[in-house]
N, C-alpha and C. Protein backbone atom coordinates (compact mmCIF):
# COMPACT_ATOMS: atom_id res chain seq x y z
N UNK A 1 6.22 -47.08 -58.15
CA UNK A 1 6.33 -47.20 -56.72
C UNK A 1 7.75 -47.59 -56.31
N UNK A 2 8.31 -48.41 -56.86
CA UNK A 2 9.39 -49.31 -56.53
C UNK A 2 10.87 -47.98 -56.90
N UNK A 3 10.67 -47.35 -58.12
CA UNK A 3 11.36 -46.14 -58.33
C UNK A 3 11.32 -45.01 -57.48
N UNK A 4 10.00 -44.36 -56.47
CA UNK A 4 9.58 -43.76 -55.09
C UNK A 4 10.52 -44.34 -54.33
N UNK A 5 10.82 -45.29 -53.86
CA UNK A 5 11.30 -46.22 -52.67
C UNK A 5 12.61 -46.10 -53.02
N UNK A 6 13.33 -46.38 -54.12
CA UNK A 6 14.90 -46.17 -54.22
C UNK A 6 15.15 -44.66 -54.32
N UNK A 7 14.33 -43.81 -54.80
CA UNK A 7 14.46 -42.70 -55.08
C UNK A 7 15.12 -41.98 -53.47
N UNK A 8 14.40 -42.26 -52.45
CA UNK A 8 14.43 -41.97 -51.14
C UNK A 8 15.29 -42.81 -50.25
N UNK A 9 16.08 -43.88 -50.69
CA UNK A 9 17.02 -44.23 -50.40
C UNK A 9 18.51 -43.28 -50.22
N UNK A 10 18.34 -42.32 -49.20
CA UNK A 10 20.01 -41.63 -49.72
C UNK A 10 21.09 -42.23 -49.49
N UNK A 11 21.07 -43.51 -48.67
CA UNK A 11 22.39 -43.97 -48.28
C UNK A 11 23.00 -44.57 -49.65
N UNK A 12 21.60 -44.81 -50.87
CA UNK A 12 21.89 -45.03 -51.64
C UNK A 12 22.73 -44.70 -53.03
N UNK A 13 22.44 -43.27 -53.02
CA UNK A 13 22.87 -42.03 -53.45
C UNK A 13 24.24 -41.68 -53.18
N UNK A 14 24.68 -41.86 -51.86
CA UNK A 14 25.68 -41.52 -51.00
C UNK A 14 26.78 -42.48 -51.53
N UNK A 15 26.71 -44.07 -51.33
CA UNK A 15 27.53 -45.15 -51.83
C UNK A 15 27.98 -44.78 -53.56
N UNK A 16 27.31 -44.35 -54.31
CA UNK A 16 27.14 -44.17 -55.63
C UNK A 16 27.70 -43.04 -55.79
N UNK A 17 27.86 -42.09 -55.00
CA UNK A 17 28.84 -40.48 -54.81
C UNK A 17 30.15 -40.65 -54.79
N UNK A 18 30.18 -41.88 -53.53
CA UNK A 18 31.22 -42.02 -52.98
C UNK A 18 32.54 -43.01 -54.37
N UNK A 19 31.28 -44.14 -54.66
CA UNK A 19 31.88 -44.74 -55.94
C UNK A 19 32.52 -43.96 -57.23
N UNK A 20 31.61 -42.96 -57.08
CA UNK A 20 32.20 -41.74 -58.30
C UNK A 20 33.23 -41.22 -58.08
N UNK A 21 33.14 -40.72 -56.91
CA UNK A 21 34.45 -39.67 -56.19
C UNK A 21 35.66 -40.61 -56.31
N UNK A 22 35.55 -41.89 -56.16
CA UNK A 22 36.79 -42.73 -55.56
C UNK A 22 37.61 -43.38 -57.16
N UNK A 23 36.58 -43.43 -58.46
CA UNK A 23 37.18 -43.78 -59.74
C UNK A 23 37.58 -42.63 -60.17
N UNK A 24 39.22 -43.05 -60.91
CA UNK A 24 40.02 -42.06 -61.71
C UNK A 24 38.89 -41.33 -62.64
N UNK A 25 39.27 -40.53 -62.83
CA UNK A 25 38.48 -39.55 -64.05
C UNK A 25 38.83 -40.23 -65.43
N UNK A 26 39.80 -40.73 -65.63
CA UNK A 26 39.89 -41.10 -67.03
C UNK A 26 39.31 -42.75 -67.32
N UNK A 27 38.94 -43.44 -66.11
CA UNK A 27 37.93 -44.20 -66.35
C UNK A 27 36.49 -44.12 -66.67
N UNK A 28 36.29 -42.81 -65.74
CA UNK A 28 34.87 -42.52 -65.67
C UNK A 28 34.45 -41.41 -67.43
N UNK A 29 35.99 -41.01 -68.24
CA UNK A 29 35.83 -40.58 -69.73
C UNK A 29 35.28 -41.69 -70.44
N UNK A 30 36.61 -42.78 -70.09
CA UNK A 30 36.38 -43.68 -71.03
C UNK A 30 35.36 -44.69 -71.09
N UNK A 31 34.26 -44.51 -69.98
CA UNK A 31 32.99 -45.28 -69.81
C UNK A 31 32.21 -44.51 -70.13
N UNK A 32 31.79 -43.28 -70.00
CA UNK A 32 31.17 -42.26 -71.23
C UNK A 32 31.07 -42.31 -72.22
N UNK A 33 32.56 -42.43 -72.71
CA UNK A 33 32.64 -42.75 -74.37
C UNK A 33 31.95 -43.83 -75.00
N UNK A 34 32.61 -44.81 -74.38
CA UNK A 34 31.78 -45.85 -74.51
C UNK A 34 30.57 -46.30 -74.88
N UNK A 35 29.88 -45.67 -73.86
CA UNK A 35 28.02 -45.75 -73.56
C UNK A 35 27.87 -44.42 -74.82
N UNK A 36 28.60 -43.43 -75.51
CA UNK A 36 27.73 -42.96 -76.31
C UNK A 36 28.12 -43.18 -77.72
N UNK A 37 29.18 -44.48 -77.98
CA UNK A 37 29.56 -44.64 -78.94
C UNK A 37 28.51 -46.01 -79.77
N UNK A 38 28.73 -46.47 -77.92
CA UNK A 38 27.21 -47.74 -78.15
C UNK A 38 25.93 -47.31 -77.91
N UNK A 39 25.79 -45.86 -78.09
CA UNK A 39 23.87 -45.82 -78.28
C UNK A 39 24.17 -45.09 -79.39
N UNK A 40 25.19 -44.82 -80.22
CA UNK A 40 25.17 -44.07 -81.59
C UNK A 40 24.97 -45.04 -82.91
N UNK A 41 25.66 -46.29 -82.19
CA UNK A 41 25.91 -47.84 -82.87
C UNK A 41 24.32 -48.01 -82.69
N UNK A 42 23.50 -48.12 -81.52
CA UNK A 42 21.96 -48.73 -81.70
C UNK A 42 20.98 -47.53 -82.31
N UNK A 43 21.33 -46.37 -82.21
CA UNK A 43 20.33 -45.68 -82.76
C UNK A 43 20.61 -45.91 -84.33
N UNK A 44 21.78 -46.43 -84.92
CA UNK A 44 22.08 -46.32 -86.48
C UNK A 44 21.87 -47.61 -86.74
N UNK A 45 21.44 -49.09 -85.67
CA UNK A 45 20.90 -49.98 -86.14
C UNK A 45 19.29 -50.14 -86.18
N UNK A 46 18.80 -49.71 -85.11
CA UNK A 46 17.51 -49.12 -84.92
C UNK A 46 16.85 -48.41 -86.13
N UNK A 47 17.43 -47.51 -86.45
CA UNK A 47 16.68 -46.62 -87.64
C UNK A 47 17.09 -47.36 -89.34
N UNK A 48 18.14 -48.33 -89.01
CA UNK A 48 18.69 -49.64 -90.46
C UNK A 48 18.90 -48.00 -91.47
N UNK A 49 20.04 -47.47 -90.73
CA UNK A 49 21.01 -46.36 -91.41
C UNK A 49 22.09 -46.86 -92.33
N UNK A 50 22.01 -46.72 -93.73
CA UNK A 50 23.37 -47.54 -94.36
C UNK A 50 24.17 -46.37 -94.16
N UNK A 51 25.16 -46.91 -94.87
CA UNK A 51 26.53 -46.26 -94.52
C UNK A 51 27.97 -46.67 -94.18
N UNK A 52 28.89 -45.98 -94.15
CA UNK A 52 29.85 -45.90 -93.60
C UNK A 52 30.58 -45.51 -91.94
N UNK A 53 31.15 -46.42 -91.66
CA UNK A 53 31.72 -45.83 -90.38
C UNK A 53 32.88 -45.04 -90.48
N UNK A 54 33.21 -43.91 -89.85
CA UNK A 54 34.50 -43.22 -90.19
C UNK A 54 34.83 -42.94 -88.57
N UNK A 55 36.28 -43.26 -88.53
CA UNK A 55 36.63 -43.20 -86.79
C UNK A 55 37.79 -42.17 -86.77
N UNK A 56 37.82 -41.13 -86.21
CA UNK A 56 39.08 -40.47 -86.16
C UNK A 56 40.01 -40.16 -85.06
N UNK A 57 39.66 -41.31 -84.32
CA UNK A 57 40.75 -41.22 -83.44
C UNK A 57 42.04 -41.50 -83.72
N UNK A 58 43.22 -41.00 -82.64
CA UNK A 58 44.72 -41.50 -83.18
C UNK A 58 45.04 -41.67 -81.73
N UNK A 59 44.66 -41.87 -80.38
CA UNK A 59 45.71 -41.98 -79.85
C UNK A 59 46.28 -43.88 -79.36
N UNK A 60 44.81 -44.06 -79.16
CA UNK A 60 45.35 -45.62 -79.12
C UNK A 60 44.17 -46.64 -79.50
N UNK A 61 43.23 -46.00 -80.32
CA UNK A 61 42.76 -47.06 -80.94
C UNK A 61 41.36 -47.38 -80.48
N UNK A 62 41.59 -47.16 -79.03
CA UNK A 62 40.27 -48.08 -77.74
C UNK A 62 39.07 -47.92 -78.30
N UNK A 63 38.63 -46.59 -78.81
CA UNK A 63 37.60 -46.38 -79.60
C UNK A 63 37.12 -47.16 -80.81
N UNK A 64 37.85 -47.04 -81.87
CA UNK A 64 37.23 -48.44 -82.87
C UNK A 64 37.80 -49.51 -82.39
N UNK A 65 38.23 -49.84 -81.19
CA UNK A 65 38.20 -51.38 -81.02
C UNK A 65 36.69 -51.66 -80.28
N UNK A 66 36.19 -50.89 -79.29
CA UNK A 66 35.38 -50.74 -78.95
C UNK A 66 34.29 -50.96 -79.71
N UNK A 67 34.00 -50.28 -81.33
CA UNK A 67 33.14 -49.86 -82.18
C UNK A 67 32.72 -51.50 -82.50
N UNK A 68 34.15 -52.23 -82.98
CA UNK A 68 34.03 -53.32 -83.83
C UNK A 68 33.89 -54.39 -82.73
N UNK A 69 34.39 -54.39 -81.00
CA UNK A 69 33.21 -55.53 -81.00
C UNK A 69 31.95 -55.48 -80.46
N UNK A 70 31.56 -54.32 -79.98
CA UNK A 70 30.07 -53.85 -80.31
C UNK A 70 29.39 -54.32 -82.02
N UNK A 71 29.92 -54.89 -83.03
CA UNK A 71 29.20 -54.72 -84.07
C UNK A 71 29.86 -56.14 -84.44
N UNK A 72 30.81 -56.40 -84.41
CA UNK A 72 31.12 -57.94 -84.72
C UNK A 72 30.25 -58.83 -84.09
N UNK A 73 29.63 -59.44 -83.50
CA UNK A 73 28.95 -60.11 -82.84
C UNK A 73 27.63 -60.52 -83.92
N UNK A 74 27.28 -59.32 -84.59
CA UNK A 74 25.82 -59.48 -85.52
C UNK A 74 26.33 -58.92 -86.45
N UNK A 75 27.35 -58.99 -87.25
CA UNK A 75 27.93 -58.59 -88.82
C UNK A 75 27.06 -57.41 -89.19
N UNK A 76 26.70 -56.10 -88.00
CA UNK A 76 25.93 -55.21 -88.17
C UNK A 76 27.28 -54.50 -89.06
N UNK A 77 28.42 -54.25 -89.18
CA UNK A 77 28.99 -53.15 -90.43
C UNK A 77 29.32 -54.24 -91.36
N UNK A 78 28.98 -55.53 -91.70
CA UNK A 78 29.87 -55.78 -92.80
C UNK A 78 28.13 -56.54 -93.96
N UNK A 79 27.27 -55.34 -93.70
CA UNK A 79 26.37 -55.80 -94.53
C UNK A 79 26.41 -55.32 -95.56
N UNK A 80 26.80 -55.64 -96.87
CA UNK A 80 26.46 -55.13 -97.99
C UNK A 80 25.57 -54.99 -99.57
């Protein structure tokens, strides 16, 4: 019900357009990235996937810094 009621909210929709339209694009990459680097991190703790992490980025890093403190917090990569 409560999802009906916001659903039909457009002014709501509209503010949230407008929020999109108004952030740089390379914020709105790098919060993408983000969110699918951290549900790649919970689906591989979720399913207790061993392994290795391999990162191949080169341009500045943001990515495995990102990785490691998503995972530092609960010594989720340094289990061996």
């Amino acid at each position: 019900m409560f999802l009906k009621i916001i659903s039909r909210l457009t002014f709501l929709h509209n503010i949230a357009s407008i929020f999109v339209n108004l952030t740089p694009f390379f914020i709105l990459h790098n919060f993408s990235k983000y969110h699918a680097l951290r549900k790649s991190i919970e689906m591989i703790r979720m399913d207790r996937i061993d392994g290795d992490y391999c990162e191949f980025g080169c341009f500045t890093g943001a990515s495995l810094n990102h990785v490691l403190n998503l995972t530092n917090k609960n010594d989720f990569l340094k289990k061996k």
